[in-house]
PDB file of N, CA and C in Angstrom:
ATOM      1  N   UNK A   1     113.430  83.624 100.731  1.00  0.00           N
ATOM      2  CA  UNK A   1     112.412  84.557 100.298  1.00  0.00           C
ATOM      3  C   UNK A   1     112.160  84.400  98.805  1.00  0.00           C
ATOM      4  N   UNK A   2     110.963  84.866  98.542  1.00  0.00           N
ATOM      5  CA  UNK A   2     111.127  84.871  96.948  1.00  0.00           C
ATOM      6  C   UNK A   2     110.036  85.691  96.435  1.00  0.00           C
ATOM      7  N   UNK A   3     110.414  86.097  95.154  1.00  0.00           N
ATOM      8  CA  UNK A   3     109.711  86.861  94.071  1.00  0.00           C
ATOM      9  C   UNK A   3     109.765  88.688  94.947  1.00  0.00           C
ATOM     10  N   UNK A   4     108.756  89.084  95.001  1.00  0.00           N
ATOM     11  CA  UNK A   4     108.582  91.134  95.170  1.00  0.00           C
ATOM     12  C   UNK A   4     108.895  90.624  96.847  1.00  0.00           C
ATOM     13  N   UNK A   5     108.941  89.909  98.091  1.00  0.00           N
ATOM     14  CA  UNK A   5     109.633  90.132  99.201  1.00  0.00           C
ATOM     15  C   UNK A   5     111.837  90.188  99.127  1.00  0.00           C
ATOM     16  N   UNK A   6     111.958  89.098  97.794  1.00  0.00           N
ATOM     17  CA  UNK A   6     113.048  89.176  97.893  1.00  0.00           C
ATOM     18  C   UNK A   6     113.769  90.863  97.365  1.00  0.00           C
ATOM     19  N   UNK A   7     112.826  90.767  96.520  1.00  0.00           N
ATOM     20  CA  UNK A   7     113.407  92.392  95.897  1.00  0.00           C
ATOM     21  C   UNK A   7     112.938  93.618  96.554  1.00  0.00           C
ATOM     22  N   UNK A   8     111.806  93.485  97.808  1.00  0.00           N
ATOM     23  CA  UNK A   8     111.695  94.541  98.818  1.00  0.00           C
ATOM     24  C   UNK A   8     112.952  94.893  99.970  1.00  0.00           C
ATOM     25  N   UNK A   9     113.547  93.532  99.953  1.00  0.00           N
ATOM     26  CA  UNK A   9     114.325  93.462 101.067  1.00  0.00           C
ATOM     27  C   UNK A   9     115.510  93.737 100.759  1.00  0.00           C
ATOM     28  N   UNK A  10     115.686  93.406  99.378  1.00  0.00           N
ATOM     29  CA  UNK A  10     117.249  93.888  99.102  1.00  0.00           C
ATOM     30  C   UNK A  10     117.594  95.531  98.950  1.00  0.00           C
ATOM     31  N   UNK A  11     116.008  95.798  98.052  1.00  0.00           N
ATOM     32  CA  UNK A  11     115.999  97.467  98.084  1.00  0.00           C
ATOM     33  C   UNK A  11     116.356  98.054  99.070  1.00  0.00           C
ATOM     34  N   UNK A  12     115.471  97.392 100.313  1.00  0.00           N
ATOM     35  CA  UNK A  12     115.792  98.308 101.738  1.00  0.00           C
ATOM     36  C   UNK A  12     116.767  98.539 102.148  1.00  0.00           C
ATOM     37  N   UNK A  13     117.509  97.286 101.751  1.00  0.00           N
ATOM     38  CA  UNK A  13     118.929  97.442 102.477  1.00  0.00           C
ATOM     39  C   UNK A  13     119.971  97.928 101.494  1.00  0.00           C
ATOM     40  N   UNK A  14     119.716  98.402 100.298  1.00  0.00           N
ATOM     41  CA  UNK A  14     120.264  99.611  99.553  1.00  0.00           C
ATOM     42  C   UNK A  14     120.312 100.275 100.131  1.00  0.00           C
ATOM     43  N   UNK A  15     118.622 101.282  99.926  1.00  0.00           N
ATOM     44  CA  UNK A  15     118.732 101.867 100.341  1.00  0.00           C
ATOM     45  C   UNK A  15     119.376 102.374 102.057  1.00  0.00           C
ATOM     46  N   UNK A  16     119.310 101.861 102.856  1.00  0.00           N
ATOM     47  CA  UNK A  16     119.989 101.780 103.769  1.00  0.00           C
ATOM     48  C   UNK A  16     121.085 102.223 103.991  1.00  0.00           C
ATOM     49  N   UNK A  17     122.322 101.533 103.585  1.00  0.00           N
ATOM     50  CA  UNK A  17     123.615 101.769 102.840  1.00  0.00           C
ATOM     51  C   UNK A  17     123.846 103.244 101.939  1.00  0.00           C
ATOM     52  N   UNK A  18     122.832 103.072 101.340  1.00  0.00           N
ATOM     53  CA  UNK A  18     123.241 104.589 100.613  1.00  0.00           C
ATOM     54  C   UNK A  18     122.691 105.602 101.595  1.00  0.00           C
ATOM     55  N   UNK A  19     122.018 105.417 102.619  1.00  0.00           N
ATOM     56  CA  UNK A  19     121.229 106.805 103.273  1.00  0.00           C
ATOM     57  C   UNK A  19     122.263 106.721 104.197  1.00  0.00           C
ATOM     58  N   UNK A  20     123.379 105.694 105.048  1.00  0.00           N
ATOM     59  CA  UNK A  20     124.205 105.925 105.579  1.00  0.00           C
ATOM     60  C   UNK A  20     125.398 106.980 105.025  1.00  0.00           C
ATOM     61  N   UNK A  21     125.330 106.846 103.970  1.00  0.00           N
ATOM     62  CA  UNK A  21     126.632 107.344 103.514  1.00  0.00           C
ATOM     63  C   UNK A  21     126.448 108.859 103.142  1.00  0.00           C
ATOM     64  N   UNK A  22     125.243 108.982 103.353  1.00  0.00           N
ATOM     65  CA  UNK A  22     124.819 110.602 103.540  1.00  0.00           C
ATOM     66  C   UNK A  22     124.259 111.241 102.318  1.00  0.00           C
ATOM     67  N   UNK A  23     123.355 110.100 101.409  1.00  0.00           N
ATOM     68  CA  UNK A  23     122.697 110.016 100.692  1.00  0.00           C
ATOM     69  C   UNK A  23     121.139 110.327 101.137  1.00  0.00           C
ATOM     70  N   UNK A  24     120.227 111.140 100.455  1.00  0.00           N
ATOM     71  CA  UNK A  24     118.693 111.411 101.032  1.00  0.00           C
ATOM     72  C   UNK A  24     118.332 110.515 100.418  1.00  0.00           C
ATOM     73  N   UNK A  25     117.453 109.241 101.154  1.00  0.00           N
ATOM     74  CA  UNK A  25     116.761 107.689 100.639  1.00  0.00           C
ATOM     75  C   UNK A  25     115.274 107.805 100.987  1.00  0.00           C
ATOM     76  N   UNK A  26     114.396 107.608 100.508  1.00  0.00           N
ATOM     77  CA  UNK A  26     112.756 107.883 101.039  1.00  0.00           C
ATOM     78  C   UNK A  26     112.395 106.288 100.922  1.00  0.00           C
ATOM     79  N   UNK A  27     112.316 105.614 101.937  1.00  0.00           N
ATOM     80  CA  UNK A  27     111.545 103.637 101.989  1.00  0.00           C
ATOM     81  C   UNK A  27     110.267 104.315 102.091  1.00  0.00           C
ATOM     82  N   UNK A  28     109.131 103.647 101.216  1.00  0.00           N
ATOM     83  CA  UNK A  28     108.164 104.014 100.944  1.00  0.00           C
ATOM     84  C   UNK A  28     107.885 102.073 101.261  1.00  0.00           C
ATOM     85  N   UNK A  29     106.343 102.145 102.132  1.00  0.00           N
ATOM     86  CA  UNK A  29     105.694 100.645 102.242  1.00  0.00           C
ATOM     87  C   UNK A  29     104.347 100.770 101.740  1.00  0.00           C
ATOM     88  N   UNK A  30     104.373 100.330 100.586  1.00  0.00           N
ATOM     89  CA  UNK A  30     102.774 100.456  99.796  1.00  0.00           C
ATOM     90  C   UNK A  30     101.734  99.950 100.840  1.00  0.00           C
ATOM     91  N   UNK A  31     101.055 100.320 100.782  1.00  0.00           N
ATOM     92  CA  UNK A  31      99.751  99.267 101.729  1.00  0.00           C
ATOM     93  C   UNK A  31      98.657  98.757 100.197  1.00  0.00           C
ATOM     94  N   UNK A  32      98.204  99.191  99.548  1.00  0.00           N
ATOM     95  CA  UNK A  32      97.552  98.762  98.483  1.00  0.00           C
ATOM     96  C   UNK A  32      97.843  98.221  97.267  1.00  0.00           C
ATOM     97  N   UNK A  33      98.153  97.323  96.775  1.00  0.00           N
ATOM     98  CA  UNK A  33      99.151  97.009  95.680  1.00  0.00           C
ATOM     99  C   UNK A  33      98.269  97.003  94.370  1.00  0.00           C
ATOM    100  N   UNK A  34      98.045  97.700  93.184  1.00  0.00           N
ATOM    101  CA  UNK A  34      96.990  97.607  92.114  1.00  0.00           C
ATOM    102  C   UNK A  34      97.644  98.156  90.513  1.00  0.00           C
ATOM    103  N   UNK A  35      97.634  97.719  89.626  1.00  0.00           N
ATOM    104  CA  UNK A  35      98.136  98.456  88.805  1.00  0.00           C
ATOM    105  C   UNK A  35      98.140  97.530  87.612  1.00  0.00           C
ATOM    106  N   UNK A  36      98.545  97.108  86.672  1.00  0.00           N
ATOM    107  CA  UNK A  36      98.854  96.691  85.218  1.00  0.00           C
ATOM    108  C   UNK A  36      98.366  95.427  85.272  1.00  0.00           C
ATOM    109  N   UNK A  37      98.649  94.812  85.641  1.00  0.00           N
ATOM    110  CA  UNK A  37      98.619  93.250  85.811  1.00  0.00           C
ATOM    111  C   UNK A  37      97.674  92.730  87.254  1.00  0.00           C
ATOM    112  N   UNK A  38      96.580  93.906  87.463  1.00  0.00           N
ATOM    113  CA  UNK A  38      95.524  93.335  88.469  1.00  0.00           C
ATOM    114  C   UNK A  38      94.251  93.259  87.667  1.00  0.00           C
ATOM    115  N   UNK A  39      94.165  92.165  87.243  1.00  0.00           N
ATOM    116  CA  UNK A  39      93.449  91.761  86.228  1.00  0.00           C
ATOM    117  C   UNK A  39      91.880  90.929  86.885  1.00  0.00           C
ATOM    118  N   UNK A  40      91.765  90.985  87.691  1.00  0.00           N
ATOM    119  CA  UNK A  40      90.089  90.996  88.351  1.00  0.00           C
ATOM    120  C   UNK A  40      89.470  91.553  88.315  1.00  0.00           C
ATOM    121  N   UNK A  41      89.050  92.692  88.668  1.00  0.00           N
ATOM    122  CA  UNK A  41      90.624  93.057  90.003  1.00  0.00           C
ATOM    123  C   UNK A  41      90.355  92.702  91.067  1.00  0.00           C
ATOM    124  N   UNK A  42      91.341  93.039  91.918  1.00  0.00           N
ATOM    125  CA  UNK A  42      91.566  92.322  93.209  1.00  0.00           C
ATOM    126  C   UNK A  42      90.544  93.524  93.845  1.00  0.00           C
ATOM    127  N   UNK A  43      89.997  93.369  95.137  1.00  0.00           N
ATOM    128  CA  UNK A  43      89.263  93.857  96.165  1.00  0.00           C
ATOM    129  C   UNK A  43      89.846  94.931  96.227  1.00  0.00           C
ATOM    130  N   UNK A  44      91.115  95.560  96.236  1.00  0.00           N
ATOM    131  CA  UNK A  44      91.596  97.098  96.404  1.00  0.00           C
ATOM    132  C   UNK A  44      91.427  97.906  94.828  1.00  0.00           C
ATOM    133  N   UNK A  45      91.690  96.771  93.982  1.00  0.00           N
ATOM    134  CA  UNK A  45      91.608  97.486  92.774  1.00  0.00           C
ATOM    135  C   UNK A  45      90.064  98.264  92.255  1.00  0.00           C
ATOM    136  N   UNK A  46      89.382  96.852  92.799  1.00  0.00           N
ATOM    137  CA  UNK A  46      87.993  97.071  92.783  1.00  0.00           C
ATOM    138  C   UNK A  46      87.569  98.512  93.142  1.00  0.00           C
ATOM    139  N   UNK A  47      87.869  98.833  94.325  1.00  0.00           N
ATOM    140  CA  UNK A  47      87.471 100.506  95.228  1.00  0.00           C
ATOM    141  C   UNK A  47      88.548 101.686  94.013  1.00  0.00           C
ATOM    142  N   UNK A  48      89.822 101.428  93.895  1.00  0.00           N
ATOM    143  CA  UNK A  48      89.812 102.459  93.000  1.00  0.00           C
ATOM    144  C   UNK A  48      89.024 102.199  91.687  1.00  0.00           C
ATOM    145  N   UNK A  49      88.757 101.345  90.911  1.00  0.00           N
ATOM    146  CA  UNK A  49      87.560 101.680  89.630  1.00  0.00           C
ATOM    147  C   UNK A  49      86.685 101.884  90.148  1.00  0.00           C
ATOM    148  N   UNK A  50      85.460 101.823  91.235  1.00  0.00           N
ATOM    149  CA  UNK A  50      84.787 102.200  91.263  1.00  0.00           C
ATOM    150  C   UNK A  50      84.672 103.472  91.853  1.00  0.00           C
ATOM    151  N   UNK A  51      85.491 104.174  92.717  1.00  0.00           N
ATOM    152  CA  UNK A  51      85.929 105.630  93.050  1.00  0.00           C
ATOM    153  C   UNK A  51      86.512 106.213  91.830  1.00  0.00           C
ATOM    154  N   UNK A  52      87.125 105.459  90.676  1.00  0.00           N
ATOM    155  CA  UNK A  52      87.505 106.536  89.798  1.00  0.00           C
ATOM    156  C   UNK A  52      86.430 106.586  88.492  1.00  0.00           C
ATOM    157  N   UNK A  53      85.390 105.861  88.621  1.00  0.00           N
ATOM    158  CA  UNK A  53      84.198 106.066  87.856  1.00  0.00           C
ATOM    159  C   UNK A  53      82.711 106.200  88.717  1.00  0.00           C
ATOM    160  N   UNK A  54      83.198 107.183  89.311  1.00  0.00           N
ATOM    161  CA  UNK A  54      82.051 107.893  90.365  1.00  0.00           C
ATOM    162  C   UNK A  54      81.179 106.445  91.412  1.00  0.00           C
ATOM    163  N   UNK A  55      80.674 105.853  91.196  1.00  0.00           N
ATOM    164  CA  UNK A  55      80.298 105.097  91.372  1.00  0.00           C
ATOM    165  C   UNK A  55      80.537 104.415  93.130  1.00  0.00           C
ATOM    166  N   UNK A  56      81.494 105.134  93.254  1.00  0.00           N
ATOM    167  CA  UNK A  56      81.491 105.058  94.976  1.00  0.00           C
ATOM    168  C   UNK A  56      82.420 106.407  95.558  1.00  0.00           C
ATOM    169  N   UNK A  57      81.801 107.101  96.063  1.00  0.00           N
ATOM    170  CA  UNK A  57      82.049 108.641  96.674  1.00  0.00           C
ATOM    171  C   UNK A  57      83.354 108.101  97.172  1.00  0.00           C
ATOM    172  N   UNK A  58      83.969 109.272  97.348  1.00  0.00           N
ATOM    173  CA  UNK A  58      85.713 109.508  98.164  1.00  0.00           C
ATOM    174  C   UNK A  58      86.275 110.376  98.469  1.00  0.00           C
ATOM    175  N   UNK A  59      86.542 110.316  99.818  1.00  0.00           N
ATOM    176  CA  UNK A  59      87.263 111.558 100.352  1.00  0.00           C
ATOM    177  C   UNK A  59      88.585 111.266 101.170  1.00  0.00           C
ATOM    178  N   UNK A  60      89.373 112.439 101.004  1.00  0.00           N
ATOM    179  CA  UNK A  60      90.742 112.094 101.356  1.00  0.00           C
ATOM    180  C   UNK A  60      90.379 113.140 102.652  1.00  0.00           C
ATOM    181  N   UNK A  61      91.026 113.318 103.177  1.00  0.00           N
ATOM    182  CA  UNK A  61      91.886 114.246 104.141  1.00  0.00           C
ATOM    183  C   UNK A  61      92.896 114.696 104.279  1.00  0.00           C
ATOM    184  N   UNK A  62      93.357 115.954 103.456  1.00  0.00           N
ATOM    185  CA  UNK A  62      94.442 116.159 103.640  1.00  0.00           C
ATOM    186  C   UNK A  62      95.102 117.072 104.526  1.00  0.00           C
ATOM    187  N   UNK A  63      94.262 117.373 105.468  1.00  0.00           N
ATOM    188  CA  UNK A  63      94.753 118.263 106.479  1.00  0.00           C
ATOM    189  C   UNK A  63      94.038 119.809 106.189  1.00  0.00           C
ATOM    190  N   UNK A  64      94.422 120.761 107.255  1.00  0.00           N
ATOM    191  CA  UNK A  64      93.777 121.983 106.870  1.00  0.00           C
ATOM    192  C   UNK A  64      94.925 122.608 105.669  1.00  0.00           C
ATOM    193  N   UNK A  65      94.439 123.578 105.132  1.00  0.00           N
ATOM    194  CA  UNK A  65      95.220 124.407 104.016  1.00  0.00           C
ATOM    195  C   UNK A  65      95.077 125.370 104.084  1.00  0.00           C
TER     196      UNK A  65
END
């Protein structure tokens, strides 16, 4: 493996290990990856700048409240 799969996989299986031992562990699996160093930006990055400068409407769902 190599580069962010090798260091996803080792995390997991930290965490793992520590949630056995009766530790509370939260594995979180990004689906969108965007941030500092998405320097295009990439096609996901793209939708958040343009949702976070109005420019394309957005709605979440967060359930009733």
């Amino acid at each position: 493996m190599i580069g962010a799969y090798k260091h996803r996989n080792s995390s997991r299986a930290g965490g793992k290990t520590l949630g056995g031992r009766g530790n509370s562990v939260v594995i979180v699996k990004p689906t969108a990856p965007f941030g500092p160093r998405d320097v295009k930006p990439t096609p996901t990055g793209r939708m958040v700048v343009e949702a976070a400068s109005g420019r394309m409407p957005a709605y979440v769902n967060t359930g009733s409240m």
